[in-house]
Protein backbone atom coordinates (compact mmCIF):
# COMPACT_ATOMS: atom_id res chain seq x y z
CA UNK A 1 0.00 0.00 0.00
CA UNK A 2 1.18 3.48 -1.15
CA UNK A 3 1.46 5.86 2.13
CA UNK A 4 -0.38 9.22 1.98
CA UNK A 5 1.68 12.01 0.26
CA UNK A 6 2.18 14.93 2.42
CA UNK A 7 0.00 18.23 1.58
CA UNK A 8 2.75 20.79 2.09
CA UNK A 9 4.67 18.65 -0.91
CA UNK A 10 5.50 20.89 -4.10
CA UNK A 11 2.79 20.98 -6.56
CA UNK A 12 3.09 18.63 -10.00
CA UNK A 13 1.38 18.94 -13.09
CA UNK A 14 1.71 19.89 -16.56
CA UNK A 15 0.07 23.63 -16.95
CA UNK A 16 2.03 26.82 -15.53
CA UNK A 17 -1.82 27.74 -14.15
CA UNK A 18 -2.44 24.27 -12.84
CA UNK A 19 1.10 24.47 -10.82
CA UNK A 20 -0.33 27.82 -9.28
CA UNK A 21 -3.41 27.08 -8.93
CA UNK A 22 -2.08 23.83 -6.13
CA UNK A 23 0.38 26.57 -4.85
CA UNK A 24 -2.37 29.17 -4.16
CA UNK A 25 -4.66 26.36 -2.55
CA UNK A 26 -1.87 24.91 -0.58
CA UNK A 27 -1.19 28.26 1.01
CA UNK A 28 -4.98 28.98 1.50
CA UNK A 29 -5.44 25.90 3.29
CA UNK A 30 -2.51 26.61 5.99
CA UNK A 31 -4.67 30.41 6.09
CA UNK A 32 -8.29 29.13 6.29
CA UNK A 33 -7.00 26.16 9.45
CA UNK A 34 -5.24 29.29 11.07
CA UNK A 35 -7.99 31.48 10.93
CA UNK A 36 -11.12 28.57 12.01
CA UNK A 37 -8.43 27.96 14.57
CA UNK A 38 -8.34 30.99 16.57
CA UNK A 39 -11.93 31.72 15.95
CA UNK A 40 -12.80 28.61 17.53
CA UNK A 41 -10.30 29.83 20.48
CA UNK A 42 -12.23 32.76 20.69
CA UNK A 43 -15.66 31.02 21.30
CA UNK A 44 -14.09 28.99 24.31
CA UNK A 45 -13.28 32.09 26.15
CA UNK A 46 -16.75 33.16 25.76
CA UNK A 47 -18.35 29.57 26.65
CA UNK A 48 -15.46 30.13 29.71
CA UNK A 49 -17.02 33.27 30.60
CA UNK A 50 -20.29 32.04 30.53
CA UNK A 51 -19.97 29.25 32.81
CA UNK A 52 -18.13 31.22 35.26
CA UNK A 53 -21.26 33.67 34.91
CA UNK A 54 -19.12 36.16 34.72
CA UNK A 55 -20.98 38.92 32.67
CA UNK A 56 -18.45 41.43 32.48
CA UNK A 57 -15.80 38.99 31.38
CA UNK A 58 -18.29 37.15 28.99
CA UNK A 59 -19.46 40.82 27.03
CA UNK A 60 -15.72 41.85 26.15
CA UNK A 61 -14.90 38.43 25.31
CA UNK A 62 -17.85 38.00 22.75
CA UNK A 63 -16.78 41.17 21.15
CA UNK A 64 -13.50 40.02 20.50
CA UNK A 65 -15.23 36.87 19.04
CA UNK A 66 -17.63 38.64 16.88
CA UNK A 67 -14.38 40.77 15.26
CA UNK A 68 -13.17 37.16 14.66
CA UNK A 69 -16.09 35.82 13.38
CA UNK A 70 -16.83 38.77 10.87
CA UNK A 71 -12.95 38.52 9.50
CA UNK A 72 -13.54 35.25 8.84
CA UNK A 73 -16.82 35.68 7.43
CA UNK A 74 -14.99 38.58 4.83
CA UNK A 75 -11.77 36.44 4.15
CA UNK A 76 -13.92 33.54 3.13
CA UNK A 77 -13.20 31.31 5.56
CA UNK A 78 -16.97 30.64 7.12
CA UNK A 79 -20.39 30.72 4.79
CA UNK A 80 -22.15 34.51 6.27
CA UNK A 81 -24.96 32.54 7.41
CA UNK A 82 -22.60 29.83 9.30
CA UNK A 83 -20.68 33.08 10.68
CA UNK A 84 -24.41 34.45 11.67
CA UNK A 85 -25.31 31.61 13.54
CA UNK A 86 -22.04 31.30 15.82
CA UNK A 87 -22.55 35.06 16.64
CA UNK A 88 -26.38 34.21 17.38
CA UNK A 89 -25.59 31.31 19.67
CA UNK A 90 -23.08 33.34 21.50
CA UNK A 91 -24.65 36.69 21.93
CA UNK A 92 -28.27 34.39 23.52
CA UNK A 93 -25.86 32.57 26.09
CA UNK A 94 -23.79 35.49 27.07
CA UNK A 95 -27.72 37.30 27.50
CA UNK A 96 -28.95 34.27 29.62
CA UNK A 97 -26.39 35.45 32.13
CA UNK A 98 -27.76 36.89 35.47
């Protein structure tokens, strides 16, 4: 059985365009994992936050995750509506707090 190639390996083909195209997608791949990465990071804190029921804490922190969410949503990372519902989810737990 053949072993998996690697995904960071150099690009092969025959076209100029289809060698950059594999370049360009390698390099947006290593972006998009980066990016779902720390938004996901972000959404902890909040959940944190939240079950700590601390409301001051759990307000700033679901700021800085809606900035996140939003670049991500503009970059392409996340669909607007997926993007939409994360903020949605977040904003009705951090509300729930008392």
């Amino acid at each position: 059985m053949a072993a998996a190639a690697p995904t960071n390996k150099l690009p092969k083909g025959r076209h100029k365009s289809q060698i950059k195209r594999q370049r360009q997608t390698i390099k947006r791949t290593e972006r998009n994992i980066l990016i779902r990465s720390e938004v996901r990071t972000f959404i902890k804190k909040v959940r944190d936050a939240v079950v700590k029921k601390d409301a001051g804490l759990a307000k700033a922190a679901l700021t800085d995750a809606i900035k996140k969410i939003d670049k991500a949503v503009s970059k392409g990372v996340f669909h607007a509506n997926n993007g939409s519902r994360k903020v949605s989810r977040l904003s009705k737990l951090v509300a729930a707090i008392k």
